[in-house]
C-alpha atoms as a PDB file:
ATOM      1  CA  UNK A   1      32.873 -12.452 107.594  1.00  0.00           C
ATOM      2  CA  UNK A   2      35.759 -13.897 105.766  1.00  0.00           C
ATOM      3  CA  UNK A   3      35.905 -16.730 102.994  1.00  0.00           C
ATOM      4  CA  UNK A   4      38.053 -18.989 104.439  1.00  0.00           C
ATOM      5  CA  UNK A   5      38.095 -22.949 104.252  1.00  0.00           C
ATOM      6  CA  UNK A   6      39.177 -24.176 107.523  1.00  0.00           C
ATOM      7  CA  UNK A   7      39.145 -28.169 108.183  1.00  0.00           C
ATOM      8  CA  UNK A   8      39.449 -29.968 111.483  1.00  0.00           C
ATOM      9  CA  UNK A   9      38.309 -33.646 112.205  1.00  0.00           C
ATOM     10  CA  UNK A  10      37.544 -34.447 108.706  1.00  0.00           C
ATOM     11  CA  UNK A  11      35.052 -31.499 108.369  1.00  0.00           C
ATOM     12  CA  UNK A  12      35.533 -28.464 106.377  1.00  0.00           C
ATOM     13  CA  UNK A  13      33.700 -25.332 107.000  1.00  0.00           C
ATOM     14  CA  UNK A  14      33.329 -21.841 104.344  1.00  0.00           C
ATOM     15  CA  UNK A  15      31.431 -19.113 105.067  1.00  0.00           C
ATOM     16  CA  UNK A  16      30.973 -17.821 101.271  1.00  0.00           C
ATOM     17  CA  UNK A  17      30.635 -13.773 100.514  1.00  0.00           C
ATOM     18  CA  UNK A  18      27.262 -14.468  98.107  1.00  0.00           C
ATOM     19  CA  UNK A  19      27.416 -12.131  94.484  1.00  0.00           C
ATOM     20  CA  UNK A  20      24.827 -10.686  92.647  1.00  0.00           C
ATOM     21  CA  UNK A  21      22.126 -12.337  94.921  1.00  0.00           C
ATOM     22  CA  UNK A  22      19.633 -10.868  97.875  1.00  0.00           C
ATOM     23  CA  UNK A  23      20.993 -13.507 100.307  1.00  0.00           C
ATOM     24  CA  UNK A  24      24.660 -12.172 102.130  1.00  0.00           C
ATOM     25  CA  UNK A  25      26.081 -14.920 103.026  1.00  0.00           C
ATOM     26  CA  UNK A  26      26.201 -18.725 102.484  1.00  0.00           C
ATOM     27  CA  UNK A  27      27.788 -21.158 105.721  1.00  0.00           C
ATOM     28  CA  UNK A  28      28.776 -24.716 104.749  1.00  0.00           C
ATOM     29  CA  UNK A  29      29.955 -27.766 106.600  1.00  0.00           C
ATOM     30  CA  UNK A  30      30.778 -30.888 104.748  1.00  0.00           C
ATOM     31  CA  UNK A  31      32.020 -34.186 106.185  1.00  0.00           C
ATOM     32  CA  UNK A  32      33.978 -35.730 103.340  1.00  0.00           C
ATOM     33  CA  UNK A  33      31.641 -35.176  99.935  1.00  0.00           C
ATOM     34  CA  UNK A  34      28.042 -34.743 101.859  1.00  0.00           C
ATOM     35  CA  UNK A  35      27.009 -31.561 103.388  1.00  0.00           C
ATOM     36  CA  UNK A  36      26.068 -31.449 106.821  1.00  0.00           C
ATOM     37  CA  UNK A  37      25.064 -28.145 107.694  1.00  0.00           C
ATOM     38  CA  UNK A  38      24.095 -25.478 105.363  1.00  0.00           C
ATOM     39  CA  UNK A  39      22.574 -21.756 106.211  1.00  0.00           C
ATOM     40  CA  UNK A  40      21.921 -19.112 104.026  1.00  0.00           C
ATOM     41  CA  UNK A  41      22.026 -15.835 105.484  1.00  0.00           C
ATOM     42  CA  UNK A  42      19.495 -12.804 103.644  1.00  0.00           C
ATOM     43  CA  UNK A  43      17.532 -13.627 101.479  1.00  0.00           C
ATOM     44  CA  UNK A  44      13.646 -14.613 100.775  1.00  0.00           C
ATOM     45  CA  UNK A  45      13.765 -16.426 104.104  1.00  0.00           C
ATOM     46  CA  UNK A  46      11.202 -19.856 103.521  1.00  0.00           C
ATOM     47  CA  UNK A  47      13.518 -20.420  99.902  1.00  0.00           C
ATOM     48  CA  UNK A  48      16.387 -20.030 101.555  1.00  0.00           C
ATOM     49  CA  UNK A  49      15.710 -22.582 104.500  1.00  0.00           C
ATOM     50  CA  UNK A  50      14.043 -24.658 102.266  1.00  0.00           C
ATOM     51  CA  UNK A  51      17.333 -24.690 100.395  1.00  0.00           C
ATOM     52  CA  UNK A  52      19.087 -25.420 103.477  1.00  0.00           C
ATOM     53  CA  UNK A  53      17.129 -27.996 104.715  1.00  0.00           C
ATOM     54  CA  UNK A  54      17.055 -29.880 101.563  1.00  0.00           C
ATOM     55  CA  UNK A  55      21.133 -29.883 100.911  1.00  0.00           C
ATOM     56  CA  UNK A  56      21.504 -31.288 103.871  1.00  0.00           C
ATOM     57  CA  UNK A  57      23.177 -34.755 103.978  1.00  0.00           C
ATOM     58  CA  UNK A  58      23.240 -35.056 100.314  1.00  0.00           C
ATOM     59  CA  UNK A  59      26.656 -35.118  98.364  1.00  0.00           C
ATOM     60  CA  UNK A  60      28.559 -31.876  96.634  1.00  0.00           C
ATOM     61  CA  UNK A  61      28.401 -33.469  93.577  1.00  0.00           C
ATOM     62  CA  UNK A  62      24.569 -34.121  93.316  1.00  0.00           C
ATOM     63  CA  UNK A  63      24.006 -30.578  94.597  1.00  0.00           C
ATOM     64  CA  UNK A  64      26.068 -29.374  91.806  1.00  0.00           C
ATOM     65  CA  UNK A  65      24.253 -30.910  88.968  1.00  0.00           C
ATOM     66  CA  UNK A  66      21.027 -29.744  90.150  1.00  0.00           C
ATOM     67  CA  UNK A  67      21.622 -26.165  91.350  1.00  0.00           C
ATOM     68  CA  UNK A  68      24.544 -24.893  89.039  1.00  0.00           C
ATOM     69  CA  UNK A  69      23.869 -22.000  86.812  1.00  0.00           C
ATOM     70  CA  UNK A  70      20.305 -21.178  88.162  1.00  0.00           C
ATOM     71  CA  UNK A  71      19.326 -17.784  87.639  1.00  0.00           C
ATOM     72  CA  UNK A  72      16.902 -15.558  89.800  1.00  0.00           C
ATOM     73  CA  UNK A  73      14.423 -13.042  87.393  1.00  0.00           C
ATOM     74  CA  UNK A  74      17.113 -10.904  85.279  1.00  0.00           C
ATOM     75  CA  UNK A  75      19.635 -12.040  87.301  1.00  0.00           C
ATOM     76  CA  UNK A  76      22.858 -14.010  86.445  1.00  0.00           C
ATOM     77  CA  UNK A  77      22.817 -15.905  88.987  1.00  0.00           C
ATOM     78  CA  UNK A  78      20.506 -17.317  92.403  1.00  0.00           C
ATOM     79  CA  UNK A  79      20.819 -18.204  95.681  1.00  0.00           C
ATOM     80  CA  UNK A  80      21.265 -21.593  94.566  1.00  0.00           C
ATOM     81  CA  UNK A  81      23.877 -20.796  92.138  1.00  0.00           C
ATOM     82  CA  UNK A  82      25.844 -19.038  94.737  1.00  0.00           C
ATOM     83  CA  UNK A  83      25.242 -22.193  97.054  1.00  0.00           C
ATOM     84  CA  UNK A  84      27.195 -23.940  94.267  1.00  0.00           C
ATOM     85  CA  UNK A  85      29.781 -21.110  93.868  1.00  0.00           C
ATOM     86  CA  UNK A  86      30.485 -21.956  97.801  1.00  0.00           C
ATOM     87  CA  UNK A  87      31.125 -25.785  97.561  1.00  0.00           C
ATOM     88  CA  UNK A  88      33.880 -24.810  94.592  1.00  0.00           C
ATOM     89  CA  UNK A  89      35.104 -22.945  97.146  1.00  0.00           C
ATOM     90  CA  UNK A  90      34.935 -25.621  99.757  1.00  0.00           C
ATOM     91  CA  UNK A  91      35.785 -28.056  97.152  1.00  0.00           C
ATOM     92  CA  UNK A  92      39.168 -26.250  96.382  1.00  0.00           C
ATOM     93  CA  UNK A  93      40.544 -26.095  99.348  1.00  0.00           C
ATOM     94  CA  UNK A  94      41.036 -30.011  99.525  1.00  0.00           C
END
């Protein structure tokens, strides 16, 4: 899979390369500044779709403040920390 941002119809889509993390890859879909479809691919499977699930429909910007810079055991970084690592992506694309 490639990062990309591609937007059609007012929605963009990424599908994010994850770093550092045991989850692969990260697929999001926003509609203006609220994300409609997330899906983490690897990972610990319930966090991750418990993640998912609770993203959706709720603005970049509030996902941001709450997830950003969230680290995982000795880890740098998380799943959610990567999540946030693929809306700057979608984000910069605008």
């Amino acid at each position: 899979m490639e990062q990309a941002v591609s937007k059609e119809n007012n929605v963009k889509h990424t599908v994010y390369k994850t770093q550092g993390t045991c989850s692969q890859y990260i697929e999001i879909e926003a509609q203006g500044d609220v994300v409609t479809k997330c899906v983490i691919y690897g990972g610990c499977a319930g966090n991750t779709k418990g993640l998912s699930h609770l993203v959706e429909g709720m603005k970049v910007d509030a996902i941001m403040s709450k997830l950003n810079g969230i680290t995982c055991g000795a880890k740098p970084t998380s799943c959610p920390d990567q999540l946030c690592r693929a809306l700057e992506q979608l984000q910069s694309e605008e």
